[in-house]
Protein backbone atom coordinates (compact mmCIF):
# COMPACT_ATOMS: atom_id res chain seq x y z
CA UNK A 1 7.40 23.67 -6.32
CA UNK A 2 9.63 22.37 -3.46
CA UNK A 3 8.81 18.89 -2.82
CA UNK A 4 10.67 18.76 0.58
CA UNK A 5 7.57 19.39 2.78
CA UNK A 6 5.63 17.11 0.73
CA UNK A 7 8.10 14.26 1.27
CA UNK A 8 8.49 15.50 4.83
CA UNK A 9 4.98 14.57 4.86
CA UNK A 10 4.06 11.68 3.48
CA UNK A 11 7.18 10.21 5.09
CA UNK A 12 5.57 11.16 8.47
CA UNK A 13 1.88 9.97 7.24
CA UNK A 14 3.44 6.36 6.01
CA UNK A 15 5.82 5.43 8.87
CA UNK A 16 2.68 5.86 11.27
CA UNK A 17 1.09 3.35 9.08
CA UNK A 18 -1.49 1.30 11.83
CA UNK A 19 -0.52 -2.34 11.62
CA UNK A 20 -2.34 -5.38 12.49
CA UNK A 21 -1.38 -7.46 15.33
CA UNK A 22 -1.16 -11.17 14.89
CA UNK A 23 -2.60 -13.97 17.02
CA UNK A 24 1.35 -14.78 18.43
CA UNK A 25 1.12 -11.30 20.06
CA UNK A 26 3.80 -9.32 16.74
CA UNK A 27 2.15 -7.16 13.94
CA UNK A 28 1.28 -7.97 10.42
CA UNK A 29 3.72 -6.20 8.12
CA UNK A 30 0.92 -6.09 5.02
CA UNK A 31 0.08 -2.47 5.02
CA UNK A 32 4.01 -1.48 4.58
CA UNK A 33 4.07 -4.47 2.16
CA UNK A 34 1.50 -3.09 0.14
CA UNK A 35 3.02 0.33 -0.06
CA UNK A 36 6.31 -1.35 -0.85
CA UNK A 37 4.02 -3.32 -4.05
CA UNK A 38 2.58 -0.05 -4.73
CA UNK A 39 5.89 1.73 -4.94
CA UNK A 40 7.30 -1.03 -7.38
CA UNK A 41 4.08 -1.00 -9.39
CA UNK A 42 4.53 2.47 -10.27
CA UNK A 43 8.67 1.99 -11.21
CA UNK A 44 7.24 -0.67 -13.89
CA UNK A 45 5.03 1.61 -15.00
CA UNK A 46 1.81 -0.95 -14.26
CA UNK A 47 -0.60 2.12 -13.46
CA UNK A 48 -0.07 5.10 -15.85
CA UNK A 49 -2.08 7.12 -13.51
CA UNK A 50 -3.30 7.42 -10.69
CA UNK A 51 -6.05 4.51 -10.90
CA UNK A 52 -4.46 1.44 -9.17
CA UNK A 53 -6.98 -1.76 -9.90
CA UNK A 54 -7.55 -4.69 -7.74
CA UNK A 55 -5.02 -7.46 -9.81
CA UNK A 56 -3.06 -9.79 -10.63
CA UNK A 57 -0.17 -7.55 -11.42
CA UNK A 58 -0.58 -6.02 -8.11
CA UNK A 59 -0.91 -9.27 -6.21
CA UNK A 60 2.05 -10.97 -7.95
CA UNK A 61 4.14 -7.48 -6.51
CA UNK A 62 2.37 -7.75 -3.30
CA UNK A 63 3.31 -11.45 -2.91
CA UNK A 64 7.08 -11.76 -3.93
CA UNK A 65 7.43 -8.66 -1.20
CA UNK A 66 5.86 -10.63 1.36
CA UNK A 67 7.19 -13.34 0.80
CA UNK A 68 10.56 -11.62 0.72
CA UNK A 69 10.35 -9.90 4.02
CA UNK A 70 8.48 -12.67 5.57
CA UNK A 71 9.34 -15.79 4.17
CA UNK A 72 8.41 -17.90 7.31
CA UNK A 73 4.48 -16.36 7.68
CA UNK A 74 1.57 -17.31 5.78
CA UNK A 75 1.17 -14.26 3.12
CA UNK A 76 -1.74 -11.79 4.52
CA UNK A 77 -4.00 -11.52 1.38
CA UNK A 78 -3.95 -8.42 -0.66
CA UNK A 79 -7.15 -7.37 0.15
CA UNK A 80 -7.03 -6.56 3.90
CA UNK A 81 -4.05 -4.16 3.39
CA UNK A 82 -6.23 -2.65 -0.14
CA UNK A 83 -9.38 -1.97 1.89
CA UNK A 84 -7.87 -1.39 5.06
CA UNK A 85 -5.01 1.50 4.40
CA UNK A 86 -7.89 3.66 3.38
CA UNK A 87 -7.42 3.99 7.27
CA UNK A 88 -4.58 5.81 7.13
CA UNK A 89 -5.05 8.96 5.33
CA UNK A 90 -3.04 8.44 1.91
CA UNK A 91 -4.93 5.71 0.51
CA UNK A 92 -8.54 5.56 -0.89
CA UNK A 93 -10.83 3.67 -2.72
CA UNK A 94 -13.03 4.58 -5.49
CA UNK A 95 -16.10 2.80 -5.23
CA UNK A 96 -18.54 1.72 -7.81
CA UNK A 97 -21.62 2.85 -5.57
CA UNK A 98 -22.21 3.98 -2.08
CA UNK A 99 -18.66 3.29 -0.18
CA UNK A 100 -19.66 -0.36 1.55
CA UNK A 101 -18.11 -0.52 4.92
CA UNK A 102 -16.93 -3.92 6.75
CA UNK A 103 -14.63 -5.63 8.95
CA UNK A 104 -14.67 -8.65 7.03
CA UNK A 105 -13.63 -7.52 3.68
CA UNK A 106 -12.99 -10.12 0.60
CA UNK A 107 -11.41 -9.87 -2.41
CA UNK A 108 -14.50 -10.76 -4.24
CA UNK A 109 -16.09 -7.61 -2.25
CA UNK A 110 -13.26 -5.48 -3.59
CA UNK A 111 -13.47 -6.67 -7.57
CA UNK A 112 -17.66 -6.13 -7.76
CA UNK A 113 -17.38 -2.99 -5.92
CA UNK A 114 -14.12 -1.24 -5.88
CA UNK A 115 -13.29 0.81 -9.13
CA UNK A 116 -9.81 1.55 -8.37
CA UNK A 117 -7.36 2.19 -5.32
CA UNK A 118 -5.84 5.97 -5.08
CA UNK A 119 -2.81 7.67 -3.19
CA UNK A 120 -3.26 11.08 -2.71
CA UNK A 121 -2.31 13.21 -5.79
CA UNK A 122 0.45 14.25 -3.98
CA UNK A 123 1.78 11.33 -3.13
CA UNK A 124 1.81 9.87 -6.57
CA UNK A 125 3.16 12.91 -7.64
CA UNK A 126 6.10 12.41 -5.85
CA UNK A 127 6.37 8.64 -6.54
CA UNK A 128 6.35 9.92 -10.21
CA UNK A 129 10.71 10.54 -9.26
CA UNK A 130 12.82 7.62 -8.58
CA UNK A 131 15.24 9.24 -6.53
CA UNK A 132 12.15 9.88 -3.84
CA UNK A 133 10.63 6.06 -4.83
CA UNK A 134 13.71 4.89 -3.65
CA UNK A 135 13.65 7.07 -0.27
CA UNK A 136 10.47 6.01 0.48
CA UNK A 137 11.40 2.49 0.13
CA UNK A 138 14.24 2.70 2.12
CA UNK A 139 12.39 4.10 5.29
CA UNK A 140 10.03 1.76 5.25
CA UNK A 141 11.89 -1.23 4.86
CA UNK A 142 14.43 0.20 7.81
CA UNK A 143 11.36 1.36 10.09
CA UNK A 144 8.74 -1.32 9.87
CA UNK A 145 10.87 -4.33 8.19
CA UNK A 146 14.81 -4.27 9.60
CA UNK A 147 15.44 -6.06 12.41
């Protein structure tokens, strides 16, 4: 299989990633954040497949990333970006029952509700390969987190 469209792809799908836009008139990094957690979650081999859970392991990653690339802003809590990639075409959630719907998601909403967080197979397919890990990485952090 060549993997080059499928990178092509993706690549496309996650630098068009919607962000939020903060009350000081810039945008709210989280959802690149959380891809960047996501990424690093599967190099340590938290997730052995594609079933990412709502955690502390997760939220730890998610954390020392913002933190990292925004040290001087309040960290956006790990649920907006969870719940709200779904957005975006690459992300999903499993849901326990009937998919619940809200603009004011919590995290306690997510653990009683959510099963698990997916990428598309695809897309974890491809993060499987550190070589494209790393590329992935590297255009996000240049795109949404250079300046």
């Amino acid at each position: 299989m060549n993997k080059r469209p499928y990178i092509q792809l993706y690549n496309t799908m996650i630098l068009q990633t919607r962000r939020g836009a903060s009350r000081n008139g810039g945008v709210i990094n989280a959802k690149p954040i959380f891809v960047l957690a996501l990424i690093e979650v599967i190099r340590r081999g938290v997730f052995s497949n594609n079933k990412v859970l709502f955690n502390d392991d997760l939220k730890e990653v998610y954390h020392g990333l913002y933190s990292k690339y925004n040290p001087d802003l309040v960290v956006a809590p790990m649920y907006l970006p969870f719940y709200f990639l779904v957005g975006d075409g690459y992300w999903h959630i499993k849901w326990k029952t009937e998919p619940e719907h809200t603009y004011h998601p919590s995290a306690k909403m997510l653990r009683e509700n959510a099963e698990y967080g997916y990428l598309d197979n695809a897309l974890w397919d491809l993060l499987q390969d550190e070589e494209t890990r790393h590329f992935f990485e590297t255009q996000i952090i240049n795109y949404f987190l250079s300046e």
